[in-house]
C-alpha atoms as a PDB file:
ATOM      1  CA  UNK A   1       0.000   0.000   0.000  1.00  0.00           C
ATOM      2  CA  UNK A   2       1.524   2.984  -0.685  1.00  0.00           C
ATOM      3  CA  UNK A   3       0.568   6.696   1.165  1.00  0.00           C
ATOM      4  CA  UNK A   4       2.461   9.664   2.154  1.00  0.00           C
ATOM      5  CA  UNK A   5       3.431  13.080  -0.144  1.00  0.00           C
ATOM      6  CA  UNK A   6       6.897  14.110  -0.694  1.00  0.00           C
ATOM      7  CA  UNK A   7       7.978  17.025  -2.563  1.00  0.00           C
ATOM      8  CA  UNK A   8      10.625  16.418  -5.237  1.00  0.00           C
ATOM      9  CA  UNK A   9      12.468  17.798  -8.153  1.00  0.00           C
ATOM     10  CA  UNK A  10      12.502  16.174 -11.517  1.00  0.00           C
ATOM     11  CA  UNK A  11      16.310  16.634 -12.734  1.00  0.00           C
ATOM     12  CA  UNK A  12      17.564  17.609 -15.602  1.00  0.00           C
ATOM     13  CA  UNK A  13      16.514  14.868 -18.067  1.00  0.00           C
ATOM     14  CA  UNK A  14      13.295  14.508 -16.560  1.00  0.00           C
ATOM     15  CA  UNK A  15      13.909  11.679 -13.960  1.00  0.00           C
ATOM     16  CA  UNK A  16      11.967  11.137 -10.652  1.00  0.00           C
ATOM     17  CA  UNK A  17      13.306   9.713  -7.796  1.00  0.00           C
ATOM     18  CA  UNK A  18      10.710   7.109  -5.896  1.00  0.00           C
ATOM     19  CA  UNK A  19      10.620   8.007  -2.573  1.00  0.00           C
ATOM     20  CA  UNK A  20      12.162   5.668  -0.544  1.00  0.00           C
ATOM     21  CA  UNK A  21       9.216   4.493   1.433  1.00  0.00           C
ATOM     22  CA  UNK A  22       7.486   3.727  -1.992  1.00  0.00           C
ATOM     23  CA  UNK A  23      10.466   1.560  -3.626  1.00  0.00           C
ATOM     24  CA  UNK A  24      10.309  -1.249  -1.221  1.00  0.00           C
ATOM     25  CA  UNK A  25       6.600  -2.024  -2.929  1.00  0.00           C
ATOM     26  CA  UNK A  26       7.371  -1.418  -7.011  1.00  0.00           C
ATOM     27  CA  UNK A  27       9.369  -3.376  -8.722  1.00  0.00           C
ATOM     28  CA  UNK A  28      11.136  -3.014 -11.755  1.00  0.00           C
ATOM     29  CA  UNK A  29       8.844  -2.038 -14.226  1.00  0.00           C
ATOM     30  CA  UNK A  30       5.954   0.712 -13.764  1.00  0.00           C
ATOM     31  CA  UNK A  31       3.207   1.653 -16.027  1.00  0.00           C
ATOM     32  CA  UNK A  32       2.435   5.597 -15.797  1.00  0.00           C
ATOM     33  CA  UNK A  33      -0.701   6.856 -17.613  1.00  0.00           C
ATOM     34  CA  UNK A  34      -2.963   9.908 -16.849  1.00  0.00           C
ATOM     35  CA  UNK A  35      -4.874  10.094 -13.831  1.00  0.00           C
ATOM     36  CA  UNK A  36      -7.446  12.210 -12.427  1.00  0.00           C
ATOM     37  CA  UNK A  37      -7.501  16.420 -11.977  1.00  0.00           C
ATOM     38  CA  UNK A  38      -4.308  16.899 -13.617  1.00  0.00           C
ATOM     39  CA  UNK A  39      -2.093  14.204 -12.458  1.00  0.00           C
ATOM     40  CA  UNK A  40      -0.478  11.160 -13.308  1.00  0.00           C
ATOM     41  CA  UNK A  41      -1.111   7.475 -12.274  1.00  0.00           C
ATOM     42  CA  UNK A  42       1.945   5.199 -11.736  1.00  0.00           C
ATOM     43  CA  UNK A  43       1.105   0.991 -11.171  1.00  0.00           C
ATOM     44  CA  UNK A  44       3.159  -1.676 -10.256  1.00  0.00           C
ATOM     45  CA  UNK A  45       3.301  -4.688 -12.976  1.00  0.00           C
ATOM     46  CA  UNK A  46       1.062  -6.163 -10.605  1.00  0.00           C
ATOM     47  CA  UNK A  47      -1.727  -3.753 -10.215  1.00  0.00           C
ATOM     48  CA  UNK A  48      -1.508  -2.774 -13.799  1.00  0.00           C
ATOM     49  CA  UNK A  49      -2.248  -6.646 -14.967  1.00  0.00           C
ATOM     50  CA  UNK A  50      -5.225  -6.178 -12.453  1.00  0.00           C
ATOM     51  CA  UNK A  51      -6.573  -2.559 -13.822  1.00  0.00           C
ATOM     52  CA  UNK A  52      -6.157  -4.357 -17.555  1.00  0.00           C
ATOM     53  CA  UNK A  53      -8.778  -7.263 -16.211  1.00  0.00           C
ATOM     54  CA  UNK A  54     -11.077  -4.747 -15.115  1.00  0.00           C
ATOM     55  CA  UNK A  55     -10.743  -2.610 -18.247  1.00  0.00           C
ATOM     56  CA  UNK A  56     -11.819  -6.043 -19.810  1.00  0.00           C
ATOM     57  CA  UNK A  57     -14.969  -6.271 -18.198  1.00  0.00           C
ATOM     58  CA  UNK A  58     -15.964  -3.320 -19.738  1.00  0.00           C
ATOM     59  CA  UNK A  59     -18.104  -3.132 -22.705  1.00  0.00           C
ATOM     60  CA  UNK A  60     -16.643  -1.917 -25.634  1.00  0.00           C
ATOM     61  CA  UNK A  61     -19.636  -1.719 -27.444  1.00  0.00           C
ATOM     62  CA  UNK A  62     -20.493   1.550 -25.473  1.00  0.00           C
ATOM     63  CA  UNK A  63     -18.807   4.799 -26.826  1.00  0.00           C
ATOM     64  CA  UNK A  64     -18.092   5.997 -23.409  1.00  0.00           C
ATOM     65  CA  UNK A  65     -16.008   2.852 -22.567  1.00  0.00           C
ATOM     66  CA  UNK A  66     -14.176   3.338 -26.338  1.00  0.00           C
ATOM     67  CA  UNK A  67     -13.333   6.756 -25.632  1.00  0.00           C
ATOM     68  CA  UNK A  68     -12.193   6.110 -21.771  1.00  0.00           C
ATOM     69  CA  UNK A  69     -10.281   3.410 -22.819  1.00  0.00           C
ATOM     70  CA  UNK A  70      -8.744   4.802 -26.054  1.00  0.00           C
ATOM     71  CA  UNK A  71      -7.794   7.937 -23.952  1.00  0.00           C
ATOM     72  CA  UNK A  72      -6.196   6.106 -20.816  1.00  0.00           C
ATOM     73  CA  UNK A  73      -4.310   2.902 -23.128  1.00  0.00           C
ATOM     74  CA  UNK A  74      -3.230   6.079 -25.240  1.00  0.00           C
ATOM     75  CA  UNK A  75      -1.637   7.396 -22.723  1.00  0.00           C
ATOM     76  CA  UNK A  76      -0.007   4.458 -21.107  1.00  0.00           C
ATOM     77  CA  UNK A  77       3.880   4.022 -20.862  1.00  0.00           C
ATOM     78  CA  UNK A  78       5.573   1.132 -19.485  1.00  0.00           C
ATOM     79  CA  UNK A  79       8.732   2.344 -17.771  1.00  0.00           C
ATOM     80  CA  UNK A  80      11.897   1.064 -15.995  1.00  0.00           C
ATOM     81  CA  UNK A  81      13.147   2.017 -12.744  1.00  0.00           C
ATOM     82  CA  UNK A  82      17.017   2.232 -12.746  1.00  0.00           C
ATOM     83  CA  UNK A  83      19.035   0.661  -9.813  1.00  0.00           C
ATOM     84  CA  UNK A  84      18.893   4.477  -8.092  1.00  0.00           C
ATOM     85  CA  UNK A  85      15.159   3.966  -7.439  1.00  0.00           C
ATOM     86  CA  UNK A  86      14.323   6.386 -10.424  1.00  0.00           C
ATOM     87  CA  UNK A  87      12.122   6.316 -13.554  1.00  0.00           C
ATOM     88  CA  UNK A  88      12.445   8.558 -16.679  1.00  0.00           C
ATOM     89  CA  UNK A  89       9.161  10.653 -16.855  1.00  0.00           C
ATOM     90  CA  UNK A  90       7.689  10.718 -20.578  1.00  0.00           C
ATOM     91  CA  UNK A  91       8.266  14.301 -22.070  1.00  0.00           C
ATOM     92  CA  UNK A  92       5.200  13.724 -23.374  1.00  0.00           C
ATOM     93  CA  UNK A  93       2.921  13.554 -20.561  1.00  0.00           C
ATOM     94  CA  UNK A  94       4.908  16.309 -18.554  1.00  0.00           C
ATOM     95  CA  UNK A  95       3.713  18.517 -21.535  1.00  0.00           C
ATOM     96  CA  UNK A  96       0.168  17.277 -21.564  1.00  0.00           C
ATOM     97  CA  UNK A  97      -0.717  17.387 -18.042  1.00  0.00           C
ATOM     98  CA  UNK A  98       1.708  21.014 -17.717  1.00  0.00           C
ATOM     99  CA  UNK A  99       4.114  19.142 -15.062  1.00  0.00           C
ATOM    100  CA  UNK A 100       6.898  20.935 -14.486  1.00  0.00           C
ATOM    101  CA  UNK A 101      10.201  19.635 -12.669  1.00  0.00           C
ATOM    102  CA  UNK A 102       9.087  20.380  -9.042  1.00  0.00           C
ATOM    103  CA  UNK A 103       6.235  17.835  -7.978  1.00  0.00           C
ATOM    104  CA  UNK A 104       4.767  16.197  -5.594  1.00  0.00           C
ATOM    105  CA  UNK A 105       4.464  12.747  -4.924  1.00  0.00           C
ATOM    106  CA  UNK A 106       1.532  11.091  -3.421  1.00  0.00           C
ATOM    107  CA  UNK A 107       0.870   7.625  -1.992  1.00  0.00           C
ATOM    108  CA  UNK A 108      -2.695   6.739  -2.899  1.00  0.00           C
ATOM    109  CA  UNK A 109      -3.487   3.363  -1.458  1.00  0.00           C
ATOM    110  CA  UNK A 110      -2.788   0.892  -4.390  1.00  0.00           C
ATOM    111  CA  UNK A 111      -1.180   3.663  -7.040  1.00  0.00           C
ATOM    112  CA  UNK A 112       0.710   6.839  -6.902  1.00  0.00           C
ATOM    113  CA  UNK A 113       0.259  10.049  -8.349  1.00  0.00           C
ATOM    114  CA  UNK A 114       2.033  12.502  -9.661  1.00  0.00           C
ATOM    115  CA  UNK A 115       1.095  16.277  -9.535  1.00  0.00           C
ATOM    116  CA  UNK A 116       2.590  19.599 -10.959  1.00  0.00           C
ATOM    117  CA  UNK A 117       3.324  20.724  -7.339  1.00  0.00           C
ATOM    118  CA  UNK A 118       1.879  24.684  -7.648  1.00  0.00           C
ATOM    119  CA  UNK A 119      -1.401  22.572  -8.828  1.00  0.00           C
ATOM    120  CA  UNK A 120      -1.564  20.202  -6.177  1.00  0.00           C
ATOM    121  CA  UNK A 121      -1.446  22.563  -3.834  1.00  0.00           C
ATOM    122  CA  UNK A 122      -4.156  25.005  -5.149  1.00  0.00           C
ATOM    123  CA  UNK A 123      -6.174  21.637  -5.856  1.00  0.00           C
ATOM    124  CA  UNK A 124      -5.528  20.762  -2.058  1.00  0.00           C
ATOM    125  CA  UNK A 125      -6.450  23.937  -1.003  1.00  0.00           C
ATOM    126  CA  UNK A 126     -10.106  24.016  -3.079  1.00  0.00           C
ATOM    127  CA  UNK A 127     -11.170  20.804  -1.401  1.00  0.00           C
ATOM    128  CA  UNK A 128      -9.327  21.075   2.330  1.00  0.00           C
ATOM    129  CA  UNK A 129     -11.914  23.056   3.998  1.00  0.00           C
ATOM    130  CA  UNK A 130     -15.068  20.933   2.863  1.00  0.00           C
ATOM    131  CA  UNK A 131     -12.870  17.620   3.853  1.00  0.00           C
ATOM    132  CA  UNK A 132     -15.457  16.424   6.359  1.00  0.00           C
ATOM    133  CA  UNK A 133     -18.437  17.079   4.425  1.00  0.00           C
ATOM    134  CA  UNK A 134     -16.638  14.728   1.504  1.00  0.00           C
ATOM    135  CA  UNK A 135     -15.941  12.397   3.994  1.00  0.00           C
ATOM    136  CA  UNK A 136     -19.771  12.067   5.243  1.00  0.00           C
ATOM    137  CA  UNK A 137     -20.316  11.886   1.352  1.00  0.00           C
ATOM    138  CA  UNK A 138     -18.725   8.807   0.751  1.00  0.00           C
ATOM    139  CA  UNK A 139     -19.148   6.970   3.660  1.00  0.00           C
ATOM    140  CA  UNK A 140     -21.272   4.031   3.719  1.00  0.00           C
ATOM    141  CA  UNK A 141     -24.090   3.341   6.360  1.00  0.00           C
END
């Protein structure tokens, strides 16, 4: 499980360290695709294999499932993490999702995300004072 934000800075070629914490639970190989609000999702092989089964279940035959999954395969990259504990970030996503080199780097239960820090934190700062009422939201009875 992975949770926890650290800040970083992407270097110079556009490389990423994993935090520490997080490398124990990764791997070698990592497949980063969009995610949600302006970030990026990164899987382990494992969950990856397991997102790919449930993308099966769906039904292709509706045009929302085409275009979701034609959108988030599109922008899947399968990417190695060196012996340092970091992974190149594709140039191409960074320029999609306007990610610049300092991020921040989120544990979210079975994935992580990467944000454009400055975002993050005016995305953090939108939802922070109506946490509890999300909370009470989602919650089940």
């Amino acid at each position: 499980m992975f949770f926890g934000s650290y800040n970083h800075t992407l270097d110079e070629k556009g490389r990423l360290m994993i935090p520490s914490k997080m490398r124990e639970n990764i791997g070698k190989t990592l497949y980063i695709m969009q995610g949600y609000d302006g970030s990026l999702s990164l899987y382990t092989e494992s969950r990856y294999q397991a997102l790919g089964e449930e993308f099966a279940r769906l039904s292709f035959n509706q045009s929302k499932v085409r275009d979701y999954l034609r959108l988030q395969f599109a922008s899947t990259f399968e990417i190695d993490v060196d012996k340092l504990g970091r992974i190149q970030l594709p140039t191409a996503l960074l320029s999609k999702f306007n990610i610049s080199r300092d991020v921040i780097v989120l544990g979210i239960g079975d994935h992580i995300e990467i944000w454009d820090r400055a975002k993050y934190e005016q995305y953090e700062d939108s939802i922070r004072a109506d946490f509890e009422n999300i909370a009470e939201e989602i919650s089940t009875k």
